[in-house]
Structures are given as structure tokens and as C-alpha cells.
C-alpha atoms as a PDB file:
ATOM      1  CA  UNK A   1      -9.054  14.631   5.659  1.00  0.00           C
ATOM      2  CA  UNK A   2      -5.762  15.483   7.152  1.00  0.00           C
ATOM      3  CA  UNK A   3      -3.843  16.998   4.665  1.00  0.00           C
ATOM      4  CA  UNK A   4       0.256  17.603   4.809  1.00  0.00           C
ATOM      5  CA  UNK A   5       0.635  20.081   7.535  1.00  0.00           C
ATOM      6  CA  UNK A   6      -1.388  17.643   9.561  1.00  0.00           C
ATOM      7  CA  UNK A   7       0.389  14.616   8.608  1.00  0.00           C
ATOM      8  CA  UNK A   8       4.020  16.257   8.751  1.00  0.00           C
ATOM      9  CA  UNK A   9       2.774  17.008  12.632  1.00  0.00           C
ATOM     10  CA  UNK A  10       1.948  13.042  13.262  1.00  0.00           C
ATOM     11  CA  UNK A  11       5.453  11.970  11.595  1.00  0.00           C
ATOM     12  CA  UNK A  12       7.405  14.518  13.741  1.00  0.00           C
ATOM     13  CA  UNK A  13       5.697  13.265  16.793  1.00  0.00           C
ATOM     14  CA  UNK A  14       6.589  10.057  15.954  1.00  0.00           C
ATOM     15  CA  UNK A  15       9.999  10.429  15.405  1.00  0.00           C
ATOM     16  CA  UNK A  16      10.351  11.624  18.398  1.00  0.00           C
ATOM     17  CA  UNK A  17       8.181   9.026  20.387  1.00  0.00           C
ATOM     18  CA  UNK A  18       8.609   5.127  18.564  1.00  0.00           C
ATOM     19  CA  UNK A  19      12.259   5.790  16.583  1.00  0.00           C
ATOM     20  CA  UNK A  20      14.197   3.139  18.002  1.00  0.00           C
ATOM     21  CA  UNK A  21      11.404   0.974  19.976  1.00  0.00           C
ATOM     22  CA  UNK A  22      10.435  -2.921  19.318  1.00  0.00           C
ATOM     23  CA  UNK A  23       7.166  -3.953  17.947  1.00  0.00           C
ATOM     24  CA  UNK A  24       6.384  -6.170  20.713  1.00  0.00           C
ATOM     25  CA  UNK A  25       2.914  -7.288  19.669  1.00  0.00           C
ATOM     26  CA  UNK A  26       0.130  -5.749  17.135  1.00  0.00           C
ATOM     27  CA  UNK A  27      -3.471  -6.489  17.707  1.00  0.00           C
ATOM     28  CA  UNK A  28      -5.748  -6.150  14.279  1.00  0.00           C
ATOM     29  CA  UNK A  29      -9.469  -5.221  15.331  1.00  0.00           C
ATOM     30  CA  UNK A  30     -10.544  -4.413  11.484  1.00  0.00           C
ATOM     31  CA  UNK A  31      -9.430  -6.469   8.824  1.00  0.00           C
ATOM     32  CA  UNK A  32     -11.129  -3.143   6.265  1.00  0.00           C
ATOM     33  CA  UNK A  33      -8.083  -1.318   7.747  1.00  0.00           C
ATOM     34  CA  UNK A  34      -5.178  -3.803   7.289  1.00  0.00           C
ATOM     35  CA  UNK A  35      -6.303  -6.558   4.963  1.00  0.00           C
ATOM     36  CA  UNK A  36      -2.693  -7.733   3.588  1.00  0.00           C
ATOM     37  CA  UNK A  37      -1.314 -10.671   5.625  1.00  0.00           C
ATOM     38  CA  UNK A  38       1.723 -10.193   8.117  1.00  0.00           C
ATOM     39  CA  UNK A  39       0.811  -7.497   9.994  1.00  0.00           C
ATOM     40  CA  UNK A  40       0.722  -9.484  12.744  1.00  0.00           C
ATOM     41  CA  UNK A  41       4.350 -11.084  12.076  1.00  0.00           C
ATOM     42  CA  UNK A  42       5.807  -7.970  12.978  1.00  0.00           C
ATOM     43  CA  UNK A  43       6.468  -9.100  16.317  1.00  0.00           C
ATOM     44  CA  UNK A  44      10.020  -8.410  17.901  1.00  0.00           C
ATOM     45  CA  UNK A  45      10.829  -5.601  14.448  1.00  0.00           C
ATOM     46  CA  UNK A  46      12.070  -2.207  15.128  1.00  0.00           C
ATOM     47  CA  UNK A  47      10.859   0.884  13.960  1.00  0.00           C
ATOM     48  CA  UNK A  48      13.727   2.858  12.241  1.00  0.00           C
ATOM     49  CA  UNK A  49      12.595   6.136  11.379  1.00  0.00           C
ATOM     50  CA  UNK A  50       9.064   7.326  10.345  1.00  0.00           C
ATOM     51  CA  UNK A  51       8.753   9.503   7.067  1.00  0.00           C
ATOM     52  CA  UNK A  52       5.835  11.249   4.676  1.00  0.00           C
ATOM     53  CA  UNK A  53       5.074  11.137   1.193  1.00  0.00           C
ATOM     54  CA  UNK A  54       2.219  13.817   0.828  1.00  0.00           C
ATOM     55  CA  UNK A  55      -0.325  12.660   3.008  1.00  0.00           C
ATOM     56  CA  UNK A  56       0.692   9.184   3.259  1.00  0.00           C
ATOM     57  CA  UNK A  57       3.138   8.273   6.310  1.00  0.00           C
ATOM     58  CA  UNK A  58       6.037   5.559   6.111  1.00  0.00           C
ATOM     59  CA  UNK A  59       7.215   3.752   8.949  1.00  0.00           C
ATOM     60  CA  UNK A  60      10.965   2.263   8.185  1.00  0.00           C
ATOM     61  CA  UNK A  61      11.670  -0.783   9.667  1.00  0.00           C
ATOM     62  CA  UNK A  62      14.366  -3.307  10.484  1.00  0.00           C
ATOM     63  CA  UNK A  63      13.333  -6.180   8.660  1.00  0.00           C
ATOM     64  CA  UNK A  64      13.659  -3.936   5.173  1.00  0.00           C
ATOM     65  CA  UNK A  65       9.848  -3.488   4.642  1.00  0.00           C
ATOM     66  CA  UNK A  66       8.106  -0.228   4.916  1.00  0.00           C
ATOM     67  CA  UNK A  67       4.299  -0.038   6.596  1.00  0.00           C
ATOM     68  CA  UNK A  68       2.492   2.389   4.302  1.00  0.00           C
ATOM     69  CA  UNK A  69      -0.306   4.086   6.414  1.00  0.00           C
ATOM     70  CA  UNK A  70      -3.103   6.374   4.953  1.00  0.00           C
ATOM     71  CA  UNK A  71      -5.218   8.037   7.846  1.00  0.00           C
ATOM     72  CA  UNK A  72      -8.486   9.185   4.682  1.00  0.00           C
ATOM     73  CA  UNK A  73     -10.919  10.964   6.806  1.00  0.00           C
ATOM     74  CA  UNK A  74     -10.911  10.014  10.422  1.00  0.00           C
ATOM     75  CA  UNK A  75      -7.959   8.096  10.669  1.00  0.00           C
ATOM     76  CA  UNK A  76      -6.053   9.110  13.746  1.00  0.00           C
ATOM     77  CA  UNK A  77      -2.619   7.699  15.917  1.00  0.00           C
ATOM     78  CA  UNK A  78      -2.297   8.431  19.507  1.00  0.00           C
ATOM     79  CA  UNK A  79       0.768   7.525  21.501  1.00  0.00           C
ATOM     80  CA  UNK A  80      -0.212   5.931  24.959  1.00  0.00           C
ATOM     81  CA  UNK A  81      -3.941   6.520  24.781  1.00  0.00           C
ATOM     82  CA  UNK A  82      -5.919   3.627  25.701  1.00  0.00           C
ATOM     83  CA  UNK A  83      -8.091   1.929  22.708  1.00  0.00           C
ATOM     84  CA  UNK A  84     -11.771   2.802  22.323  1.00  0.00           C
ATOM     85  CA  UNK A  85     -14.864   1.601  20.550  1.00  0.00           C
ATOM     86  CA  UNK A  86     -13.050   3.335  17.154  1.00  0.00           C
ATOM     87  CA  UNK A  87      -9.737   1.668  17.447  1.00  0.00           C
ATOM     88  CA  UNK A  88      -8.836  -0.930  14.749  1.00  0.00           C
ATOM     89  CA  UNK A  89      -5.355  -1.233  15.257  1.00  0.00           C
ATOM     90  CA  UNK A  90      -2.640  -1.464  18.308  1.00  0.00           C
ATOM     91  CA  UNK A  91       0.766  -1.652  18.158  1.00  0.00           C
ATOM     92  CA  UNK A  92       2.466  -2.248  21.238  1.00  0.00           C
ATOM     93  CA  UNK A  93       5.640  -1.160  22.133  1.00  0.00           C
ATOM     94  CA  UNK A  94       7.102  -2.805  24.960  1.00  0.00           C
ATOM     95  CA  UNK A  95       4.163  -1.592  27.707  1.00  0.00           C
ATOM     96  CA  UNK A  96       2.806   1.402  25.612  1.00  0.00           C
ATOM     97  CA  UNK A  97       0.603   0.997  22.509  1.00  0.00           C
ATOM     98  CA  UNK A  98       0.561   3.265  19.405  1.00  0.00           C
ATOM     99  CA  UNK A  99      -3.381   2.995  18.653  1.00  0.00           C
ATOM    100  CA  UNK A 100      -4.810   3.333  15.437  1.00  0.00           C
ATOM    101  CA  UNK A 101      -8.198   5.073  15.573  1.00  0.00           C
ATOM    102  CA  UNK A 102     -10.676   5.494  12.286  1.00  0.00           C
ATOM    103  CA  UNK A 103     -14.336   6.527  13.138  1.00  0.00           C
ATOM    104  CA  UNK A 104     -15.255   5.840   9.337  1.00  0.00           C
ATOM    105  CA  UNK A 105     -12.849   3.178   8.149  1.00  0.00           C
ATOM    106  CA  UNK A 106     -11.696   4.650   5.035  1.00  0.00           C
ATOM    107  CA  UNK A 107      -7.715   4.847   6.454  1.00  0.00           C
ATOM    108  CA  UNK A 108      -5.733   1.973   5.138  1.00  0.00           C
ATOM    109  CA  UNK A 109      -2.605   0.252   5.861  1.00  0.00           C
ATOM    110  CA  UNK A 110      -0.101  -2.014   3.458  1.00  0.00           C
ATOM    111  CA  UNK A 111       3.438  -3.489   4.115  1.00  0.00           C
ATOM    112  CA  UNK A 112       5.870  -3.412   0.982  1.00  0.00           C
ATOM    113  CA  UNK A 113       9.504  -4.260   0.536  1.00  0.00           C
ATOM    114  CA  UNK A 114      11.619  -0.916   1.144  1.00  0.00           C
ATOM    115  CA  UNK A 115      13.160  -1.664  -2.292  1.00  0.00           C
ATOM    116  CA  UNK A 116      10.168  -1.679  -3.992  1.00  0.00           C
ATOM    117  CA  UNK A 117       8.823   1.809  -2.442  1.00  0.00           C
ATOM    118  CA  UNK A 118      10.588   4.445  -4.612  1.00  0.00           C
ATOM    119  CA  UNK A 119       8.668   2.845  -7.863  1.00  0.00           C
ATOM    120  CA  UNK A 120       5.025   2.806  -5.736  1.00  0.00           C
ATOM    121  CA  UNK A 121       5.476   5.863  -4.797  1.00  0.00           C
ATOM    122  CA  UNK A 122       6.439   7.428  -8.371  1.00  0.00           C
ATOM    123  CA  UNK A 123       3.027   6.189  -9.526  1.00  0.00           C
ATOM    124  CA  UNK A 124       1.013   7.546  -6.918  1.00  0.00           C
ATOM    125  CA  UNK A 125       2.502  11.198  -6.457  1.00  0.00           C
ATOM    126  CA  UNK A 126       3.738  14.425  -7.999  1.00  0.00           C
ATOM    127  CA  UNK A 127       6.397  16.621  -6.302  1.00  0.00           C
ATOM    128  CA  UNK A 128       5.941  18.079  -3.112  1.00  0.00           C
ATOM    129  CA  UNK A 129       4.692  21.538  -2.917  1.00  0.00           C
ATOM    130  CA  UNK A 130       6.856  22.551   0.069  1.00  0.00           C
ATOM    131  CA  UNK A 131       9.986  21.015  -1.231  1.00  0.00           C
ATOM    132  CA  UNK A 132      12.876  23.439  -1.822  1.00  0.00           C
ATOM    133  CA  UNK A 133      13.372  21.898  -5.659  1.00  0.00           C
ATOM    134  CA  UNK A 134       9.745  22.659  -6.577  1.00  0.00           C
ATOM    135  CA  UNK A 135       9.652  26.174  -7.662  1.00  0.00           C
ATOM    136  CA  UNK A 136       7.903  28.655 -10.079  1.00  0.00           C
ATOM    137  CA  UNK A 137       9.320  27.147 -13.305  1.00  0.00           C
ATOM    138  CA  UNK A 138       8.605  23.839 -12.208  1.00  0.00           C
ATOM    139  CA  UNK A 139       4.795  24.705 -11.210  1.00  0.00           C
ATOM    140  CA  UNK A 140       4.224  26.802 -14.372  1.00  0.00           C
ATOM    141  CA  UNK A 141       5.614  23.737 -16.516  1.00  0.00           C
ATOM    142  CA  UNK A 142       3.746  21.332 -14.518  1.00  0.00           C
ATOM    143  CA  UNK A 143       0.180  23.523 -15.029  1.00  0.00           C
ATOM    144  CA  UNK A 144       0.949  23.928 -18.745  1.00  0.00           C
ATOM    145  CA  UNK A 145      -0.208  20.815 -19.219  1.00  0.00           C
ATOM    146  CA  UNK A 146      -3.192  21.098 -17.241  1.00  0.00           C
ATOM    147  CA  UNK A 147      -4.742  24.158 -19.401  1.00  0.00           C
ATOM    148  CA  UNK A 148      -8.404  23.125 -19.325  1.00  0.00           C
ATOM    149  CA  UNK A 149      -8.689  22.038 -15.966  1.00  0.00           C
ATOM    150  CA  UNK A 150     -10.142  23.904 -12.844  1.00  0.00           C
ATOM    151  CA  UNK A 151      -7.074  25.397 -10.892  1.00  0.00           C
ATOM    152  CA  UNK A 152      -8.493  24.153  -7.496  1.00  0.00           C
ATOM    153  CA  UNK A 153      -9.544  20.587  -8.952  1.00  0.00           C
ATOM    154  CA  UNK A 154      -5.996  20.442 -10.230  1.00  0.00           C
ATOM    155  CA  UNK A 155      -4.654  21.401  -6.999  1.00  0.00           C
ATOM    156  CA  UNK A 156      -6.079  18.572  -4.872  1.00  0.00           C
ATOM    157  CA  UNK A 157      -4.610  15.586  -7.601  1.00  0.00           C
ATOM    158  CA  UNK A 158      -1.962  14.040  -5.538  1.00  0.00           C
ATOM    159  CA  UNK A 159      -0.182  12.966  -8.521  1.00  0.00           C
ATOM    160  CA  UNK A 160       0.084  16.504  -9.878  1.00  0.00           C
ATOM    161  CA  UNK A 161       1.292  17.955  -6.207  1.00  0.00           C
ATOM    162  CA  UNK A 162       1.625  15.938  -3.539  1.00  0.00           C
ATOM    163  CA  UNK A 163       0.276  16.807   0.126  1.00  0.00           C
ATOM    164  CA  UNK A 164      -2.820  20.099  -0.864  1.00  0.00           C
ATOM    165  CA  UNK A 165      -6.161  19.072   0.344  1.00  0.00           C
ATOM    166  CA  UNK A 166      -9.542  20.518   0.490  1.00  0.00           C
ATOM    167  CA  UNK A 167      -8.554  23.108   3.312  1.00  0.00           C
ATOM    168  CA  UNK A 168      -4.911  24.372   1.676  1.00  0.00           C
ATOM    169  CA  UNK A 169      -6.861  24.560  -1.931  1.00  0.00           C
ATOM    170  CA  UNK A 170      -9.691  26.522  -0.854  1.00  0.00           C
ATOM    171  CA  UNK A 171      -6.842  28.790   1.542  1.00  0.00           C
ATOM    172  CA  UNK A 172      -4.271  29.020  -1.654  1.00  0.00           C
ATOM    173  CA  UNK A 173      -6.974  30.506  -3.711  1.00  0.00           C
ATOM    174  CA  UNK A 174      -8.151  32.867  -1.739  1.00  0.00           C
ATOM    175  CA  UNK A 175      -5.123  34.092  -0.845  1.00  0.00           C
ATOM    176  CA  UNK A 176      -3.793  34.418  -4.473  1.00  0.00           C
ATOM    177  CA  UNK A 177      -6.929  36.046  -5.566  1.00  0.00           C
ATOM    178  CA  UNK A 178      -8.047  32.864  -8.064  1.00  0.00           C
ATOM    179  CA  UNK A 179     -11.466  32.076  -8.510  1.00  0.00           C
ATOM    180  CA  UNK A 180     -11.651  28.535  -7.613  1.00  0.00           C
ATOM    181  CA  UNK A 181     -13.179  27.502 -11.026  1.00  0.00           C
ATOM    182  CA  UNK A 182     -10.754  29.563 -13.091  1.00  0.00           C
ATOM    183  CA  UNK A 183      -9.309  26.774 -15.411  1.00  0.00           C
ATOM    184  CA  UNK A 184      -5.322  27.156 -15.720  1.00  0.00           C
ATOM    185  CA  UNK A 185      -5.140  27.786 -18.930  1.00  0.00           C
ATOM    186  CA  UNK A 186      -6.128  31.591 -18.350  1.00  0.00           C
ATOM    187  CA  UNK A 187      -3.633  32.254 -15.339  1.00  0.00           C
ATOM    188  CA  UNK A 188      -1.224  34.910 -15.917  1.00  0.00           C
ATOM    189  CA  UNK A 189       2.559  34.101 -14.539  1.00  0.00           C
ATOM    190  CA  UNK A 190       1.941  36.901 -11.967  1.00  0.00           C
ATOM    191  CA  UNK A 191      -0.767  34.731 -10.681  1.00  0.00           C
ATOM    192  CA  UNK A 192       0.647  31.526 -11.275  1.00  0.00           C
ATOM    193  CA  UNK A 193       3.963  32.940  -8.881  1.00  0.00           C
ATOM    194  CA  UNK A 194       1.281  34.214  -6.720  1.00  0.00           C
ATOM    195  CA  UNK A 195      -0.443  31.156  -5.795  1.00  0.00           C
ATOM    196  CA  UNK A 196       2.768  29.603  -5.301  1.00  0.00           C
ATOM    197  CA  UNK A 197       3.895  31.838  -2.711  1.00  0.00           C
ATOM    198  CA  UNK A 198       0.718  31.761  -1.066  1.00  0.00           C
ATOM    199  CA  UNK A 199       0.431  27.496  -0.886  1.00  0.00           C
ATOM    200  CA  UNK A 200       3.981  27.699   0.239  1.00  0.00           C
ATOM    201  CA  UNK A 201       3.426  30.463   2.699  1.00  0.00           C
ATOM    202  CA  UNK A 202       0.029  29.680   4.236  1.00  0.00           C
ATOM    203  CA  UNK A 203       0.990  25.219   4.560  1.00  0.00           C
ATOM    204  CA  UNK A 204       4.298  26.328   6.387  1.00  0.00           C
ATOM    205  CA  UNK A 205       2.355  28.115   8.573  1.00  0.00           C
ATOM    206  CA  UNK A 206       0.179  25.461   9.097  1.00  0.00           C
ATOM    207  CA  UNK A 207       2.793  22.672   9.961  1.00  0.00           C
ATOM    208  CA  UNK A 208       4.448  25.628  12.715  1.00  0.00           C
ATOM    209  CA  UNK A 209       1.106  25.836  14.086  1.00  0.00           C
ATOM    210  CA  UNK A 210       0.512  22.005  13.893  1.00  0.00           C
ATOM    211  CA  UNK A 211      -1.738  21.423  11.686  1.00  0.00           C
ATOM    212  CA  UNK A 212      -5.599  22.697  11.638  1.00  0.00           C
ATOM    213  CA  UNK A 213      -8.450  21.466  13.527  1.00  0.00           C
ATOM    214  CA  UNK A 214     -11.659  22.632  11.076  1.00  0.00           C
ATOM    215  CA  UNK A 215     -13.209  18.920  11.550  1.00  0.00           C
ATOM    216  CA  UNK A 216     -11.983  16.384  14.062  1.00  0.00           C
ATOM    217  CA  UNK A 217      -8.057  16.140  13.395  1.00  0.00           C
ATOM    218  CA  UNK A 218      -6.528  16.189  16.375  1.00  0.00           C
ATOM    219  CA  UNK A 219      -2.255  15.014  16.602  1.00  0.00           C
ATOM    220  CA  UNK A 220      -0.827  12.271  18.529  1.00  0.00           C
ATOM    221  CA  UNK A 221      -1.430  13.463  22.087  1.00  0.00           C
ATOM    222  CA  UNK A 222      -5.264  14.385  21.150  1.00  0.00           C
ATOM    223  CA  UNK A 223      -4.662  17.833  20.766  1.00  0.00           C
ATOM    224  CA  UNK A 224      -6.029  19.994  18.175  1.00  0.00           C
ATOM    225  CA  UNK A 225      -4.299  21.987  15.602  1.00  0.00           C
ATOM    226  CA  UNK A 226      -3.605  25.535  15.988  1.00  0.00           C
ATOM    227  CA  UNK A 227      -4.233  26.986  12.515  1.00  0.00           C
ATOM    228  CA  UNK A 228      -7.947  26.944  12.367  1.00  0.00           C
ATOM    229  CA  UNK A 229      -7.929  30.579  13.537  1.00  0.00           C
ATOM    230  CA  UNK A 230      -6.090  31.203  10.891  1.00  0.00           C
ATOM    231  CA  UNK A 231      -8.648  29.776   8.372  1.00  0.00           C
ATOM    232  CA  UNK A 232     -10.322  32.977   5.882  1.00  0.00           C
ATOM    233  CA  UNK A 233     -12.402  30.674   3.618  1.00  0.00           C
ATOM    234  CA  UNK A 234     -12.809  26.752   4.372  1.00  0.00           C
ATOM    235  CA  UNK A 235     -15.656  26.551   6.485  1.00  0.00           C
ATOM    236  CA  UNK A 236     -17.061  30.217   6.573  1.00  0.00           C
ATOM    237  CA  UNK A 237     -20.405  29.627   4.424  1.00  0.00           C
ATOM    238  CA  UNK A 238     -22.291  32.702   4.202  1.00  0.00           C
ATOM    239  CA  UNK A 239     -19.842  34.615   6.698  1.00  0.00           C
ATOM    240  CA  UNK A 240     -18.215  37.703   5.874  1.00  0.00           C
ATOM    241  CA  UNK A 241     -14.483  38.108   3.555  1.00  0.00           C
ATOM    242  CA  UNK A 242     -12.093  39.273   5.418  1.00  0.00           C
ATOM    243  CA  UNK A 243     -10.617  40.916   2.869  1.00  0.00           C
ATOM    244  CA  UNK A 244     -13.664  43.216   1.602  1.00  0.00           C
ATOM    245  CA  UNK A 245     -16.408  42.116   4.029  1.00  0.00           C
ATOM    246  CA  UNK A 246     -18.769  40.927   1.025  1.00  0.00           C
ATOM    247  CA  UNK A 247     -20.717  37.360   1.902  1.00  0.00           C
ATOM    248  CA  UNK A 248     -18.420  34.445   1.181  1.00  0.00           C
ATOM    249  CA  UNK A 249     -20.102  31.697  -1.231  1.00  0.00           C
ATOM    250  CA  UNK A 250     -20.104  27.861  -0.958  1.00  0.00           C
ATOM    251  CA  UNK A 251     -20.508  25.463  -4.052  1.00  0.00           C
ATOM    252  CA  UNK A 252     -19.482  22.233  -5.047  1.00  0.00           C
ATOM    253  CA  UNK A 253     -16.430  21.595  -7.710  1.00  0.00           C
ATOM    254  CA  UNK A 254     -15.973  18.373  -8.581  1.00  0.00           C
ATOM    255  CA  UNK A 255     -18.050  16.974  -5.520  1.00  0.00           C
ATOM    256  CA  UNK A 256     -15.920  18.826  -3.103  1.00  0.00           C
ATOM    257  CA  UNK A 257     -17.209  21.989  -1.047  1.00  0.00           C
ATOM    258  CA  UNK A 258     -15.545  25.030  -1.682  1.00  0.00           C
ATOM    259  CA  UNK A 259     -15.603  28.461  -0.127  1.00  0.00           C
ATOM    260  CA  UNK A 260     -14.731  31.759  -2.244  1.00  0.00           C
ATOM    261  CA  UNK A 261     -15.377  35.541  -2.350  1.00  0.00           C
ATOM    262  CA  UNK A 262     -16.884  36.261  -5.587  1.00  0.00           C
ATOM    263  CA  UNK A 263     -15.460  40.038  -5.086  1.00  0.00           C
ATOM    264  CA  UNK A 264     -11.872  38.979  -3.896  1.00  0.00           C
ATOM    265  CA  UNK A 265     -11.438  35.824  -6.520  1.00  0.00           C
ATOM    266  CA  UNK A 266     -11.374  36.582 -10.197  1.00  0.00           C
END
């Protein structure tokens, strides 16, 4: 699932591509994907400006209403790209279409009011983890009242931080030296500050690099992300650390696969 850095790439490639341009005409192929009625209404509306809240991407437009897009799994936008066989969605802009792929139809898409966004939003996520405001005291407070969960479990609930996924959990720990299953309650501040730096450091890397390309995200050209390489953890399975070169171990927390070094993470 594309997870902030990804996203953040999309919405600055937007910007730069649609700001300003008339929805001439959208074609729905999958009701699953855009259920809600007037999707199609948006004929002759401009697109404003395109923003993010964690992984979910807002596109502003001039008729007040925000279209709330969530890409899940597979979902995917690519500027000028003719559709395919997994396209369920075109917007066209003038001669160019902004097409909506999603191999396994999990992405979603809903139009809302602009006035009623700020109170949807509220309910659905936590602060953002690479905001300026959202420092140590504010992610020690916000983990104090997490004690008995597991620190990368916590991690990935959207409405405790907004934007960390599978790949920046799994990366975060590792980096900070935090067993994936260590429940909060037994961090120390030291690793608490630690962790922070690390999620802050490693998903700012990540959106430089645009984004990382461990499954089949690719941006909105249909190129890959550069921070795979990157990557010590997600996806290495029974590959060395390298940190200490010991065998790196895959389970499943909560459902989701996780990588760790049983040497490196305490």
C-alpha cells in the first residue's frame, strides 16, 4: 500500500500537472471505486489545488467540494497514459486524461462539501508524523496512552499517526533498535526520541527519493520509487542484517508481515 512518502510524490506531481485545468469529462468504469453519485457532474469544474491527509489525497475544487481519493493497495494515477484493462476511472482534462488505475479494487473515491472536511478528517486521523508541530513531547504523550499495545501495531493506526505504513514501521524499528512486538509501555524516552528521529529521518528520505518501489507503486509518469535500495528490513526474509550480518526473521503481527533482527531489535 502506498504509504506517505509515496502519496506526498503523487500530490506534488499533481500540483504541478492538473492545478488550474477544467474537468472536461469523467468516465466511471467501476462503480466499487466511486459508488457516491455526481462524479460524473463534475463536468466543466476546476481543479484548485491538490493536497494529502496521511495517505489519503484531496483534490480542491471550484465548486467548494473536495474529491477524497484513497489509492489501498494497487491504486495508481498516471497523467497522460492511455487507460488499460485496470483502469476504473478517467478524468479528462481538456485532451489529456488523468487515469485512475486499481489492479485489486480496494482504492476508493468520495466527494464531500469542503466545509464539512476538517470534521471527517478529525475522525479519521492523528497528527502527522512529519509535521514540524509533532515532536518528542507530543509522541511520548500520545504513546502514554497506548502502554499495552505493540509499538509497530500502534504505529500503522492512522488515527494515532497519520501517513506510517507497513514499509516505514518495519524501517522505523529497525532503525531505532525496537523489537517490533515490544509493547510501549516498556520504551525508555531514549528510545521513544529515538524512533522518532528515525521515522522522521528515514520517511523524509523517502519522499526526496520519491517514494519506494518494494511492490508495484510506481508515481504518476510510471516510474518507480527510488528508496527501495535503501530498504534494510521490509522484504529481506531470511537475508542477512546489515547491521550485524545475523539472518533477518519474518512473522506476522497483527496479520501484517514484519521483518526484524532478533540481535539488532530488543
Amino acid at each position: 500500500m502506498p504509504e506517505l512518502p509515496e502519496v506526498e510524490t503523487i500530490v506534488r506531481q499533481l500540483n504541478k500537472e492538473i492545478v488550474g485545468k477544467i474537468i472536461t469529462h469523467v468516465e466511471v468504469k467501476d462503480r466499487k471505486i466511486a459508488k457516491f453519485v455526481g462524479i460524473e457532474r463534475l463536468n466543466n469544474i476546476k481543479i484548485i489545488k491538490v493536497g494529502r491527509r496521511g495517505k489519503l489525497l484531496l483534490f480542491y475544487l471550484s465548486n467548494k467540494q473536495v474529491l477524497m481519493v484513497h489509492l489501498k493497495m494497487t491504486g495508481k494515477f498516471f497523467w497522460g497514459l492511455l487507460p488499460d484493462q485496470h483502469t476504473r476511472v478517467i478524468f479528462w482534462l481538456g485532451k489529456k486524461p488523468l487515469v485512475f488505475n486499481d489492479t485489486r479494487r480496494f482504492g476508493y473515491m468520495e466527494l464531500i462539501k469542503e466545509k464539512e472536511l476538517a470534521n471527517v478528517l478529525i475522525n479519521k486521523f492523528g497528527p502527522e508524523i512529519l509535521s514540524l508541530d509533532f515532536k518528542f513531547e507530543n509522541f511520548k504523550n500520545a504513546l502514554l496512552k497506548k502502554k499495552k499495545s505493540k509499538i509497530k501495531s500502534l504505529l500503522l493506526d492512522q488515527k494515532f499517526i497519520a501517513g506510517i505504513g507497513n514499509i516505514y514501521a518495519q524501517e522505523g524499528c529497525f532503525c531505532a533498535g525496537i523489537h517490533p512486538e515490544r509493547l510501549v509501555g516498556s520504551l525508555s524516552d531514549t528510545e521513544i526520541k529515538k524512533l522518532l528521529i528515525c521515522l522522521k529521518k528515514i520517511m523524509n528520505k523517502a519522499v526526496e527519493l520519491g517514494g519506494t518501489t518494494a511492490d508495484d507503486y510506481v508515481n504518476l509518469y510510471n516510474e518507480a520509487g527510488g528508496y527501495a535500495k535503501y530498504l534494510k528490513v521490509y522484504g529481506r526474509t531470511g537475508l542477512s542484517c546489515k547491521k550485524c550480518g545475523s539472518i533477518l526473521l519474518g512473522k506476522k503481527i497483527n496479520g501484517r508481515g514484519t521483518v526484524y533482527c532478533e540481535k539488532c531489535q530488543t
